[in-house]
N, C-alpha and C. Protein backbone atom coordinates (compact mmCIF):
# COMPACT_ATOMS: atom_id res chain seq x y z
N UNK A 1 -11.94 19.53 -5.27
CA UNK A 1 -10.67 19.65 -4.54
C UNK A 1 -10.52 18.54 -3.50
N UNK A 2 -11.46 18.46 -2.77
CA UNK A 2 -11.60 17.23 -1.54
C UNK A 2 -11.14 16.18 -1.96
N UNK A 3 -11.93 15.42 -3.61
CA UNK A 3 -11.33 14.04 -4.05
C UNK A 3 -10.03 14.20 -4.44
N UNK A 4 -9.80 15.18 -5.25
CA UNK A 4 -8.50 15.50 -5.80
C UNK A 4 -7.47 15.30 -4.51
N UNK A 5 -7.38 15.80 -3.20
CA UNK A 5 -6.77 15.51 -2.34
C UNK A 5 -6.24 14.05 -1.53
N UNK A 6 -7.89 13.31 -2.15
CA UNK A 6 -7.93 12.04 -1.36
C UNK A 6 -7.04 11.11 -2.28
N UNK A 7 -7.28 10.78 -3.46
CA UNK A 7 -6.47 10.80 -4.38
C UNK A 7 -5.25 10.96 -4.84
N UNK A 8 -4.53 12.01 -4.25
CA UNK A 8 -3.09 12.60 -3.78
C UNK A 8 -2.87 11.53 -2.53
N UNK A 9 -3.34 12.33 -2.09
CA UNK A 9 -2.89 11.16 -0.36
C UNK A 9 -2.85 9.81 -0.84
N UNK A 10 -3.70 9.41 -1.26
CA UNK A 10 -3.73 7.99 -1.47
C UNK A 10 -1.99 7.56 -2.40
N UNK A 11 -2.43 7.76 -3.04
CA UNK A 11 -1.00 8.00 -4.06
C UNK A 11 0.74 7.84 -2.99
N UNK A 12 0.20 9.09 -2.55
CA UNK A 12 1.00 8.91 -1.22
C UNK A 12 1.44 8.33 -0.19
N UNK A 13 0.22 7.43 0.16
CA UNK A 13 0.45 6.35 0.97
C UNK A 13 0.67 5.29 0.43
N UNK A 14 0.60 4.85 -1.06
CA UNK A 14 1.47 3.88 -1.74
C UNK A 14 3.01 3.80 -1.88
N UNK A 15 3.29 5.46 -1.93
CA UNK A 15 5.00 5.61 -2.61
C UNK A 15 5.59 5.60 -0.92
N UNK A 16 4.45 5.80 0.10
CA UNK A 16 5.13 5.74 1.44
C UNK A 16 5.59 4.33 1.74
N UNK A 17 4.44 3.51 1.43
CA UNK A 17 4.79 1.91 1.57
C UNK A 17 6.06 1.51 0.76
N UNK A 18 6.19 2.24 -0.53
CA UNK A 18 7.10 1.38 -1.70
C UNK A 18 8.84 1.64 -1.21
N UNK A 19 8.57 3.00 -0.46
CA UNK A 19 10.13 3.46 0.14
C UNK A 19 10.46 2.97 1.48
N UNK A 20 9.11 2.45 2.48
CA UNK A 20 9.73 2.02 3.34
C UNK A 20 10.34 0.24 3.05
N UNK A 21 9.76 -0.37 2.59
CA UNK A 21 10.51 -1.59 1.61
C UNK A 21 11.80 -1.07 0.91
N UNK A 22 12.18 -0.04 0.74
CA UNK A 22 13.35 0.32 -0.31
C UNK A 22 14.19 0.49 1.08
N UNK A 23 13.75 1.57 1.67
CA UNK A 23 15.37 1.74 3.20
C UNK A 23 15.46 0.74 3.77
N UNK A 24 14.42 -0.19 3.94
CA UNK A 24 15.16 -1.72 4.63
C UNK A 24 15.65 -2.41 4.02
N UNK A 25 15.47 -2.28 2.40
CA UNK A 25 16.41 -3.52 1.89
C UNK A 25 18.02 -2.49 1.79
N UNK A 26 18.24 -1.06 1.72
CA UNK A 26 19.11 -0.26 1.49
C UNK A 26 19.84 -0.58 2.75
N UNK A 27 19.36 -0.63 3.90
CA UNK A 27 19.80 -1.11 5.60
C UNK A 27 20.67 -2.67 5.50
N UNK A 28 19.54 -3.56 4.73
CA UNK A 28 19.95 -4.81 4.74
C UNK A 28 21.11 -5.12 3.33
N UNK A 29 21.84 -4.18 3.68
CA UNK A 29 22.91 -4.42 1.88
C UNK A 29 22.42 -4.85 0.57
N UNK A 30 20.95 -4.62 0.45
CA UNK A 30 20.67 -5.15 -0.69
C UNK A 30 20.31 -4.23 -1.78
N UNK A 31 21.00 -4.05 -2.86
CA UNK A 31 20.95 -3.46 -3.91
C UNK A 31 19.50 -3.17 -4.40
N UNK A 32 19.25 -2.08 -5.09
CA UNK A 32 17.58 -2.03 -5.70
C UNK A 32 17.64 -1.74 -7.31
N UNK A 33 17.17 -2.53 -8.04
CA UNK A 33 16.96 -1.89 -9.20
C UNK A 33 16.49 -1.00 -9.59
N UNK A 34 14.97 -1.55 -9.15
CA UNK A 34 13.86 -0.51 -9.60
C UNK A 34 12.70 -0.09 -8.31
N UNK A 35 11.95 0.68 -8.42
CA UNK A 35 10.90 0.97 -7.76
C UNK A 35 9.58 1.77 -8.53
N UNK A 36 8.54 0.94 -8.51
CA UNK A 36 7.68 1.47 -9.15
C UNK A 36 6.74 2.20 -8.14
N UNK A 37 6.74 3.74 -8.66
CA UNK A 37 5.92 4.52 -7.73
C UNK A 37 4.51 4.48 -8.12
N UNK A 38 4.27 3.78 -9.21
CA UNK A 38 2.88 3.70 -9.43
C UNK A 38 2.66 2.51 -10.11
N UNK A 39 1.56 1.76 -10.41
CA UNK A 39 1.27 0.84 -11.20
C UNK A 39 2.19 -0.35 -11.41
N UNK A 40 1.57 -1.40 -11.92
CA UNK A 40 2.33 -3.02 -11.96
C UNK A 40 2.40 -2.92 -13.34
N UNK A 41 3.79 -4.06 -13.13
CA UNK A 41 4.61 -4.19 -13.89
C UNK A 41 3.84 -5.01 -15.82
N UNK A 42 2.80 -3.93 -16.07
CA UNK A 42 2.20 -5.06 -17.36
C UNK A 42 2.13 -3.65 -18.24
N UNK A 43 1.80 -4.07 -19.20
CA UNK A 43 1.52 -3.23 -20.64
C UNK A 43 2.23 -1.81 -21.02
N UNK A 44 3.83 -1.87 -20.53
CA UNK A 44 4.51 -0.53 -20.70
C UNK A 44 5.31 -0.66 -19.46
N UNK A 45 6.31 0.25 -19.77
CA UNK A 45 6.97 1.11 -18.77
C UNK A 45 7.33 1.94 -18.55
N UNK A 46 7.20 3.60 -18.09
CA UNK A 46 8.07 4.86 -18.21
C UNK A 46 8.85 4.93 -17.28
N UNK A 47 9.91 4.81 -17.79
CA UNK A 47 11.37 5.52 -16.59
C UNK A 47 11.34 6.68 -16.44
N UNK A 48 11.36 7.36 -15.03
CA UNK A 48 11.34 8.55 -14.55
C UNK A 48 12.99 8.90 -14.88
N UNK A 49 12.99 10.29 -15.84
CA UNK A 49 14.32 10.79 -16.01
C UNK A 49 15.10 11.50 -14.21
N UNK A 50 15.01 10.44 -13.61
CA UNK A 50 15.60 11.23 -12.40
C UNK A 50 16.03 10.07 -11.33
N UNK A 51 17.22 11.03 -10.58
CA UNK A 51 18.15 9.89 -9.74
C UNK A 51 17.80 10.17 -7.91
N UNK A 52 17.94 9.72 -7.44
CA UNK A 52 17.11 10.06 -5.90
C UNK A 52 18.95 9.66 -5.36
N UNK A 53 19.41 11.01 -4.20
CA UNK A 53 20.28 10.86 -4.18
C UNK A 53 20.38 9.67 -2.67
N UNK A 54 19.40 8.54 -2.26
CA UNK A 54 19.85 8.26 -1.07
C UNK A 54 19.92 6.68 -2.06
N UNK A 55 19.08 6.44 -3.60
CA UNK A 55 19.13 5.53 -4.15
C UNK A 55 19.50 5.52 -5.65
N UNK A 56 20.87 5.93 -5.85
CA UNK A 56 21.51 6.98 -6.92
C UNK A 56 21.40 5.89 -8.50
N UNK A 57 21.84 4.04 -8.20
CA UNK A 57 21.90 3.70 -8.98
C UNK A 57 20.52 2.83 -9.61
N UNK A 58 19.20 3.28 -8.36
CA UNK A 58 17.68 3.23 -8.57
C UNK A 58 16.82 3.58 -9.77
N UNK A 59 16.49 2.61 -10.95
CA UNK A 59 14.86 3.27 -11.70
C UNK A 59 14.07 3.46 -10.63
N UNK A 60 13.64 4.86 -11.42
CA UNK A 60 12.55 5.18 -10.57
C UNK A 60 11.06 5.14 -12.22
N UNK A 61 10.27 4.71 -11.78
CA UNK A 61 9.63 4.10 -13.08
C UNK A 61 7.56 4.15 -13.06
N UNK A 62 7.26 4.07 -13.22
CA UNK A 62 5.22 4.50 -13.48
C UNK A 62 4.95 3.20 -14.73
N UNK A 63 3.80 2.77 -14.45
CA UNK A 63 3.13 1.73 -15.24
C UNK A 63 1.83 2.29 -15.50
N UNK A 64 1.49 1.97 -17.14
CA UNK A 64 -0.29 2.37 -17.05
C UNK A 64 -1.01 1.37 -16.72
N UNK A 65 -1.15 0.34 -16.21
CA UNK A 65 -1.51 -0.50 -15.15
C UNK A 65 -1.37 0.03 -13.83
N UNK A 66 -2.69 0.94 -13.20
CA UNK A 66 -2.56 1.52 -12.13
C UNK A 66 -2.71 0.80 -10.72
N UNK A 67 -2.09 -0.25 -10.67
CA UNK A 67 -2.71 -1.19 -9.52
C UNK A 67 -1.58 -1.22 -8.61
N UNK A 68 -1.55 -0.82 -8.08
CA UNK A 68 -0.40 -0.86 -6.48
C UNK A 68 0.99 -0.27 -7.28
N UNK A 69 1.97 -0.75 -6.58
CA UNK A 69 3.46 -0.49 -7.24
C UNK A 69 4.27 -1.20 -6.10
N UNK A 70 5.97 -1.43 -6.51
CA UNK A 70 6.40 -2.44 -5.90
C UNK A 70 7.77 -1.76 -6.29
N UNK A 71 8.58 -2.79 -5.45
CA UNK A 71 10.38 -2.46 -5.48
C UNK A 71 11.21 -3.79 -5.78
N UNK A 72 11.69 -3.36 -6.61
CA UNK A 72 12.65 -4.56 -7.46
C UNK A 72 14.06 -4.89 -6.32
N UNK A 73 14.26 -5.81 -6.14
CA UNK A 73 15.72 -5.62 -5.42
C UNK A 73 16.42 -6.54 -6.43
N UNK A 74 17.60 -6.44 -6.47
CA UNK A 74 19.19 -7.53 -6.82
C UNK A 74 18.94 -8.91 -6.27
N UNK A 75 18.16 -9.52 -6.86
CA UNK A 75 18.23 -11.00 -6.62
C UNK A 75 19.32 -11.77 -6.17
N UNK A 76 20.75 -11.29 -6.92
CA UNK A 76 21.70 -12.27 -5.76
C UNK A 76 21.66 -11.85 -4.63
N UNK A 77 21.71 -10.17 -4.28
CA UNK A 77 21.48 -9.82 -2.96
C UNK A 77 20.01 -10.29 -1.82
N UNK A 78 19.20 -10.17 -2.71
CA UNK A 78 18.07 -10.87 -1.68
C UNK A 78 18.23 -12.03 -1.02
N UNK A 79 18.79 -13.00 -2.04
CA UNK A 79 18.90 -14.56 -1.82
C UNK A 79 19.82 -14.56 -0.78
N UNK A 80 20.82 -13.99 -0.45
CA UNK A 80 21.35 -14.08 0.62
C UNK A 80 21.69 -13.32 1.97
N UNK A 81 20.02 -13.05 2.27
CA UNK A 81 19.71 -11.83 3.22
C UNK A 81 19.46 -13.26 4.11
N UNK A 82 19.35 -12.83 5.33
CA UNK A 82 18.87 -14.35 6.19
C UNK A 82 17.21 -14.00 6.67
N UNK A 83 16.32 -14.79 7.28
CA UNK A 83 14.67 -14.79 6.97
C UNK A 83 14.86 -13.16 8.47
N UNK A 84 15.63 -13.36 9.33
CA UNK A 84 15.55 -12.23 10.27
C UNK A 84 15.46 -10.68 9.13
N UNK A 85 16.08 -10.78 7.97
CA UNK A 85 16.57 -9.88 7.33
C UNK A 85 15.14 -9.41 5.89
N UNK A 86 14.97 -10.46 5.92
CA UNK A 86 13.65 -10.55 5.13
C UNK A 86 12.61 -9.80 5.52
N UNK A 87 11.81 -10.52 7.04
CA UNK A 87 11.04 -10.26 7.62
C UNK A 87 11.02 -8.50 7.96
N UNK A 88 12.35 -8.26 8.09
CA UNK A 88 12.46 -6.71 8.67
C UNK A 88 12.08 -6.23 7.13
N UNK A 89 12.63 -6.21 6.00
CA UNK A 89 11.92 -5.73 5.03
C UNK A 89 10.93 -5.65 4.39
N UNK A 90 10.18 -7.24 4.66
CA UNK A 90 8.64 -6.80 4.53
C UNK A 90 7.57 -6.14 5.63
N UNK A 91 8.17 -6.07 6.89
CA UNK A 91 7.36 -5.38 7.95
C UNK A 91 7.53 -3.90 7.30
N UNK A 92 8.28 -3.56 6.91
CA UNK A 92 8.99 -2.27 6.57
C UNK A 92 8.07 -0.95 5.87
N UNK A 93 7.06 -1.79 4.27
CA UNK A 93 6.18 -1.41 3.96
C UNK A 93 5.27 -1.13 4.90
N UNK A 94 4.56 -1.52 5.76
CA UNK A 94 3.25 -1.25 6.30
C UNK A 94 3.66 -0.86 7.47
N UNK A 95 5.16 -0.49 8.18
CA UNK A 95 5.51 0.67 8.89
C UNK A 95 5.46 2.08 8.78
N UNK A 96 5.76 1.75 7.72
CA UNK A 96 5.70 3.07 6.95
C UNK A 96 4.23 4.07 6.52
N UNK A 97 3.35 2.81 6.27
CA UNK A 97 1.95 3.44 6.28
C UNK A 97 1.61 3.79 7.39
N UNK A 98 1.77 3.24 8.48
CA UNK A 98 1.20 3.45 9.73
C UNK A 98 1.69 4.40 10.22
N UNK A 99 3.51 5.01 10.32
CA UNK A 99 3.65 6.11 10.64
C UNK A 99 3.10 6.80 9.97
N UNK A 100 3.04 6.99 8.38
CA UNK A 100 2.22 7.84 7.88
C UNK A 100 1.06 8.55 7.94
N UNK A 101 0.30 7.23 8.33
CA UNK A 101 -1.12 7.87 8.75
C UNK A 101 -1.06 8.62 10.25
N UNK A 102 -0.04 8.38 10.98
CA UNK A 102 -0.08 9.08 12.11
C UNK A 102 0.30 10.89 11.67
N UNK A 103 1.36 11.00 11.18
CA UNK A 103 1.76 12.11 10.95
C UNK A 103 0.47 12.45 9.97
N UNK A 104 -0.64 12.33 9.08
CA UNK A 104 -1.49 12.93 8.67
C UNK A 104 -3.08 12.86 9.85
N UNK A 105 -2.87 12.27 10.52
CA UNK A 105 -3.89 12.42 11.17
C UNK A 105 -3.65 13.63 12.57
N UNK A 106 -2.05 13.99 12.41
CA UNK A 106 -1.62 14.82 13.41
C UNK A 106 -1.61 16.37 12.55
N UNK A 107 -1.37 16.16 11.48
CA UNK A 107 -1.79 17.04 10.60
C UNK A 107 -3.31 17.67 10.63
N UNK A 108 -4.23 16.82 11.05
CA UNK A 108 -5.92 17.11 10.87
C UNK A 108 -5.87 17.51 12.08
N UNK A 109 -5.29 17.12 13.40
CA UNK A 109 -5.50 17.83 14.42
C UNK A 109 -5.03 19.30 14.32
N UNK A 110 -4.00 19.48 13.78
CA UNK A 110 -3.21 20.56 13.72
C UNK A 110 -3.69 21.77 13.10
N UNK A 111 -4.77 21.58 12.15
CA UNK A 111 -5.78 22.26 11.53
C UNK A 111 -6.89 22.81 12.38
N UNK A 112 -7.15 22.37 13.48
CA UNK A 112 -7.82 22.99 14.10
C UNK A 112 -7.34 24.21 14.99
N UNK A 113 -5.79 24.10 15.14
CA UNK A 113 -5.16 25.29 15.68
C UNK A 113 -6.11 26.29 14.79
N UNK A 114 -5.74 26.51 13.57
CA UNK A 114 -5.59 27.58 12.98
C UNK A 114 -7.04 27.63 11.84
N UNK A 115 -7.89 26.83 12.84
CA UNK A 115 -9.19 26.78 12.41
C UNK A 115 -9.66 28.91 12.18
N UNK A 116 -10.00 29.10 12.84
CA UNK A 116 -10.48 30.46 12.91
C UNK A 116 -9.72 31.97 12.16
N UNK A 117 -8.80 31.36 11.14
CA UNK A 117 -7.87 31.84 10.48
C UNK A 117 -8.09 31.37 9.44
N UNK A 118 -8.59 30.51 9.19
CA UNK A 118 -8.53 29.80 7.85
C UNK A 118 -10.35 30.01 7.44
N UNK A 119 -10.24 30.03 5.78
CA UNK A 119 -11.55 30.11 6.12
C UNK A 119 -12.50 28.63 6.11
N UNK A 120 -13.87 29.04 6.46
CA UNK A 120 -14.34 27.65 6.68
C UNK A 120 -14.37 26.37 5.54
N UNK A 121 -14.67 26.94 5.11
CA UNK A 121 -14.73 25.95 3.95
C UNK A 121 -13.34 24.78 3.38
N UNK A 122 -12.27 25.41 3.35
CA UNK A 122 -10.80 25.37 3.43
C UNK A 122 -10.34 24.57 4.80
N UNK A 123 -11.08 24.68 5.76
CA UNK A 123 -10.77 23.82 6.99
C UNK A 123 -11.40 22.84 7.04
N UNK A 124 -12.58 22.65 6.41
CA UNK A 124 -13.58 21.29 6.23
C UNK A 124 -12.78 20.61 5.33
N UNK A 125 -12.03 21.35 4.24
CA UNK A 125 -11.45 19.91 3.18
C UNK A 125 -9.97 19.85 3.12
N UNK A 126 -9.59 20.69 4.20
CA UNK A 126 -7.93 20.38 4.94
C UNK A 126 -8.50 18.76 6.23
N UNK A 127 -9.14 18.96 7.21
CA UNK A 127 -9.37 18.37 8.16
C UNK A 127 -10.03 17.26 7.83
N UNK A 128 -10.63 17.08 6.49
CA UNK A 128 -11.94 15.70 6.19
C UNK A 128 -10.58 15.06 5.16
N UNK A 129 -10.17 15.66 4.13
CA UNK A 129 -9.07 15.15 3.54
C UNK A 129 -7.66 14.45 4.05
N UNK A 130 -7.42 15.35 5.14
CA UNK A 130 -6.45 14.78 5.91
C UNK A 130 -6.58 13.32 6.80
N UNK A 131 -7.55 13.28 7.40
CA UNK A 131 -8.30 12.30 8.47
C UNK A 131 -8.27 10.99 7.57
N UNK A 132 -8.81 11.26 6.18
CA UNK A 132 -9.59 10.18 5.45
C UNK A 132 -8.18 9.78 4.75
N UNK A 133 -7.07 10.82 4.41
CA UNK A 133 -5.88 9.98 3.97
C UNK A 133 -5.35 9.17 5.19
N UNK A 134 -5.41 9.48 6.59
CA UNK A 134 -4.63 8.91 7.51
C UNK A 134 -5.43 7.63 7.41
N UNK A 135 -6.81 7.69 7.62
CA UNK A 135 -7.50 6.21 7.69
C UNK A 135 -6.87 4.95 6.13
N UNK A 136 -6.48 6.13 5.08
CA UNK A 136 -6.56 5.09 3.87
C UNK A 136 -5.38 4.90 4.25
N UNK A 137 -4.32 5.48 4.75
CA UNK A 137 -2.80 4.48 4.99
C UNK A 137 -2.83 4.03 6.21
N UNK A 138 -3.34 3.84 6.75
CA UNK A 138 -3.79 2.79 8.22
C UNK A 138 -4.42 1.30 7.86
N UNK A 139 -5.48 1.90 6.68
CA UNK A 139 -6.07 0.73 5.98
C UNK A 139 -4.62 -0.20 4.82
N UNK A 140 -3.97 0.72 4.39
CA UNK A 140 -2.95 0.11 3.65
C UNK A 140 -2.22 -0.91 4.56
N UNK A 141 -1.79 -0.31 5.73
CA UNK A 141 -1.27 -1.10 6.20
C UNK A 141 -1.95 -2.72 6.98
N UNK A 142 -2.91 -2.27 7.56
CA UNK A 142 -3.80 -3.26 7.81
C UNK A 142 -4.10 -4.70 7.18
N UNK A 143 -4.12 -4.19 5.80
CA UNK A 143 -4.30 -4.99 4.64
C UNK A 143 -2.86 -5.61 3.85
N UNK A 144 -1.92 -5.01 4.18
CA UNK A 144 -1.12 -5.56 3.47
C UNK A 144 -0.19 -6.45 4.78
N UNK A 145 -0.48 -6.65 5.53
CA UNK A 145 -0.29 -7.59 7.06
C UNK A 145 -1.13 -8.65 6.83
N UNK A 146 -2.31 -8.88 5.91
CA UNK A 146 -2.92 -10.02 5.94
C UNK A 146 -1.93 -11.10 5.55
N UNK A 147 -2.24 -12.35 6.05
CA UNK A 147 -1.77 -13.57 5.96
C UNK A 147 -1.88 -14.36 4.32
N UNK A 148 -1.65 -12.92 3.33
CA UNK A 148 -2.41 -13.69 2.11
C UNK A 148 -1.52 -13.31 1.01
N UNK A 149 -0.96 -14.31 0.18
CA UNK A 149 0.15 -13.65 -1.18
C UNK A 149 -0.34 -13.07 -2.16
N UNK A 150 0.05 -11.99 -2.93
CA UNK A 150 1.02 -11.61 -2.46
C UNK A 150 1.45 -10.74 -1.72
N UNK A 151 0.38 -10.16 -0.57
CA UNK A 151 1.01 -9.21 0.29
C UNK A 151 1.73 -9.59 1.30
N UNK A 152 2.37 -8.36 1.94
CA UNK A 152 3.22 -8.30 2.78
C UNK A 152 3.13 -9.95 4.10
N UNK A 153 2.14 -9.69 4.56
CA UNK A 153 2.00 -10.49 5.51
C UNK A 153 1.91 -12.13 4.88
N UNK A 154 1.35 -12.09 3.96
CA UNK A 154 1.24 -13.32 2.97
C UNK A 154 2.73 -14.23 2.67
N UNK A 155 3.63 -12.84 2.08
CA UNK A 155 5.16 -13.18 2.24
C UNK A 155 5.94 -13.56 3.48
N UNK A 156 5.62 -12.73 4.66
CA UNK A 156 6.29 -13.61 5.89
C UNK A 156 5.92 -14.91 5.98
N UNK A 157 4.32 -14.74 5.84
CA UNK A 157 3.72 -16.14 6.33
C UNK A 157 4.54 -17.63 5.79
N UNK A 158 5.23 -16.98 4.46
CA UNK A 158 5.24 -18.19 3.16
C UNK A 158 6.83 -18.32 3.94
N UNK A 159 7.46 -17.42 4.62
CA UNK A 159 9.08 -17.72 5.45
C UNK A 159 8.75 -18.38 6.21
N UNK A 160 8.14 -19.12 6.96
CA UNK A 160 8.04 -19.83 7.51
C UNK A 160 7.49 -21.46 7.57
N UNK A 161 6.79 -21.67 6.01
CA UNK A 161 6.26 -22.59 5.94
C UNK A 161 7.24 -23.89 4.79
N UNK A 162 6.48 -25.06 5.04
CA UNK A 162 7.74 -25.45 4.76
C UNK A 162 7.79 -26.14 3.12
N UNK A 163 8.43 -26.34 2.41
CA UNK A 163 8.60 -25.69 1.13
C UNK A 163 7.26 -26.61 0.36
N UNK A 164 7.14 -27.66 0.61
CA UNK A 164 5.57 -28.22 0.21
C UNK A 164 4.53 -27.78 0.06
N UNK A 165 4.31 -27.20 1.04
CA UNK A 165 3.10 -26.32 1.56
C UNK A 165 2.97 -25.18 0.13
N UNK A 166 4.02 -24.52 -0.14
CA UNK A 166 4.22 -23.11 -0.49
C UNK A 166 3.16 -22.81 -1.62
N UNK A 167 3.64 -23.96 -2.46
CA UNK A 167 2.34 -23.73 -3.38
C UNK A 167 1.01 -23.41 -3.69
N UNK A 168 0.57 -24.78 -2.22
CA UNK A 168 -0.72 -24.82 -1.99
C UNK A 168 -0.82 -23.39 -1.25
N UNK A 169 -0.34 -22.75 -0.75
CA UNK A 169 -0.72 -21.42 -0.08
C UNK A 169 -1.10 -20.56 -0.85
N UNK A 170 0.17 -20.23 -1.66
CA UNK A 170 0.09 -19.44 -2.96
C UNK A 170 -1.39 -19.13 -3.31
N UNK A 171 -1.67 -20.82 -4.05
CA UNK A 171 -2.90 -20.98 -4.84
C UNK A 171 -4.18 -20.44 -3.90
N UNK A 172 -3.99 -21.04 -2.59
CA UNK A 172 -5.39 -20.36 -1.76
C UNK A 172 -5.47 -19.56 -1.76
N UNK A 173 -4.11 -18.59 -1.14
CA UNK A 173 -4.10 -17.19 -1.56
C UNK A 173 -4.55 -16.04 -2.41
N UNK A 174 -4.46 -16.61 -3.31
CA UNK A 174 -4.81 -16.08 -4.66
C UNK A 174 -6.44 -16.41 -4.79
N UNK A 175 -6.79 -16.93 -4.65
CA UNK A 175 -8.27 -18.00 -4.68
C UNK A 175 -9.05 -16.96 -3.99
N UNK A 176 -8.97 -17.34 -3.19
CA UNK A 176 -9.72 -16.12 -1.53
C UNK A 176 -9.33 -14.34 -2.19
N UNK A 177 -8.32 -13.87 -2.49
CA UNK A 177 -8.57 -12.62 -3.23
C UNK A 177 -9.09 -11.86 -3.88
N UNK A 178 -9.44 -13.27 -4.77
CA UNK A 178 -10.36 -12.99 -5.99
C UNK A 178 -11.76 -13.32 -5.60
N UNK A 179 -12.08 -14.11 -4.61
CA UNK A 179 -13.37 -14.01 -4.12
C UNK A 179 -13.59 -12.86 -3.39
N UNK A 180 -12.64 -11.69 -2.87
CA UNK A 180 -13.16 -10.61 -2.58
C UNK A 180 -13.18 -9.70 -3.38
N UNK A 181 -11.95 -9.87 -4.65
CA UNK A 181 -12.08 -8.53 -5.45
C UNK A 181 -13.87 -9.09 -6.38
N UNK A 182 -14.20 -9.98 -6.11
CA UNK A 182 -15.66 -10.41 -6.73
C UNK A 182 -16.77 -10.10 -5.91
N UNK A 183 -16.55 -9.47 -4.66
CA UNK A 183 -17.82 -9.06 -3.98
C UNK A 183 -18.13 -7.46 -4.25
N UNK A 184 -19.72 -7.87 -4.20
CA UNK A 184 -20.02 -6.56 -4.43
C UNK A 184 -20.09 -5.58 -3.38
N UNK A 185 -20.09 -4.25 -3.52
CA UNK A 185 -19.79 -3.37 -2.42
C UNK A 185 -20.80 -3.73 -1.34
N UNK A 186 -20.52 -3.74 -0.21
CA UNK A 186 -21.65 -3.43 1.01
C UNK A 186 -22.92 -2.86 0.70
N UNK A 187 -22.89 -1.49 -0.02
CA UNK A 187 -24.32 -0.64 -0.11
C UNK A 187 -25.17 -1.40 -1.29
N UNK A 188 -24.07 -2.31 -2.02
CA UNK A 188 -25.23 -3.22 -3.53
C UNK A 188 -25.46 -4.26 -2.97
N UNK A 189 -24.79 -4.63 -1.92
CA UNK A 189 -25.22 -6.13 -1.38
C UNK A 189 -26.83 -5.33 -0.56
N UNK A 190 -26.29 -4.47 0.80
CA UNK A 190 -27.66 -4.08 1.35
C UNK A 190 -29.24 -3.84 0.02
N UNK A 191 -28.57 -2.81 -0.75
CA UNK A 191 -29.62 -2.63 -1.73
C UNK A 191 -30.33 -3.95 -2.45
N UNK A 192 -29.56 -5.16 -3.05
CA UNK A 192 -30.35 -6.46 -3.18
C UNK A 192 -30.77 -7.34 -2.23
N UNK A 193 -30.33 -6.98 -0.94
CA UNK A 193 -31.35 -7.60 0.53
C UNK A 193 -32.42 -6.65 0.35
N UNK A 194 -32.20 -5.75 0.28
CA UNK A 194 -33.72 -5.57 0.85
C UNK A 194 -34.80 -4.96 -0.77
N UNK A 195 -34.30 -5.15 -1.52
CA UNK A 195 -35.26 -5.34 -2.99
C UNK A 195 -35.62 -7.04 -2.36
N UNK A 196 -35.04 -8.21 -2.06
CA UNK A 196 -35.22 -9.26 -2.21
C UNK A 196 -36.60 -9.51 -1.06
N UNK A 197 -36.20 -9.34 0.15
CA UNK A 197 -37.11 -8.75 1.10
C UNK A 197 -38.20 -8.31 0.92
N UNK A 198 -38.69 -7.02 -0.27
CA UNK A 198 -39.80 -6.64 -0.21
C UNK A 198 -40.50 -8.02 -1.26
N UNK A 199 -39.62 -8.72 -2.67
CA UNK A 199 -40.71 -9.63 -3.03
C UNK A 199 -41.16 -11.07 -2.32
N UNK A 200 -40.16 -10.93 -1.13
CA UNK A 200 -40.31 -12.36 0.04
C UNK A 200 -41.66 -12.03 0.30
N UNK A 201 -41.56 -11.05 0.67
CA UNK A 201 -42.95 -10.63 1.93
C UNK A 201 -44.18 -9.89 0.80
């Protein structure tokens, strides 16, 4: 139940990021096509049979490519948002996580009201589940503020630079990503220090 929760949340703090990008471009007159509440845009697509009444003429859509998810806007409309107008829509995503994680981490406090009512067990994986979703959309946001494409912060960065540059950013960008999605976790790195360690010595 605990992972199953973390898992949920998590989920959650993606479609939180993907809608707060959707009401700022909805703020900034810009039309939305699509919004993917789950997964990138490769090997399929399911359209959700359903209309969201604040984004009526919106796909709402799932990829089996489970890797993040994203919001389509009207390209003529984007193109002529001004960079003030931009910027507010990509801050927008990782506002949204951050309130999020507040309201779930106010949630884990809130569990302790009614600690002694609940039974124990049920309050350990309300209060550890809750906490650990607020940290994973705190971390969402954190991370998607980096200075690196294609996230959020990556995209402001690239509004400001000047159109020469853009490429070469891009490419670093991308470069440096993949040298982290290539590291191994912390506990396999510690575990081959110190296997290496015992045949040093």
């Amino acid at each position: 139940m605990f992972w199953c929760s973390i898992v949920v949340l998590g989920l959650l703090s993606t479609v939180a990021h993907e809608f707060g990008h959707a009401f700022a471009m909805r703020e900034s007159a810009v039309r939305i096509e699509r919004i993917s509440l789950m997964g990138a845009p490769y090997f399929g697509t399911y359209v959700l049979p359903l209309r969201l009444k604040s984004f009526p003429e919106t796909e709402l859509v799932v990829h089996p490519l489970l890797i993040g998810a994203y919001v389509k806007p009207n390209e003529d409309d984007i193109s002529k948002t001004s960079v003030r107008d931009r910027i507010f829509i990509l801050v927008a995503g990782p506002l949204a996580n951050l309130i999020f994680a507040f309201v779930l981490a106010g949630c884990a406090i809130g569990t302790v009201i009614f600690r002694k009512i609940l039974p124990h067990a049920m309050f350990e994986v309300l209060f550890t589940a809750l906490g650990v979703g607020a940290v994973i959309s705190g971390a969402f946001c954190a991370m998607n503020l980096l200075p690196l494409m294609p996230l959020d912060g990556g995209q402001i960065t690239m509004e400001f630079l000047p159109d020469g540059w853009k490429n070469t950013y891009t490419f670093v960008s991308f470069a440096i990503l993949g040298l982290i999605a290539l590291m191994p976790p912390p506990h396999l790195v510690k575990k081959i220090w110190n296997t290496a360690r015992r045949y040093i010595s």
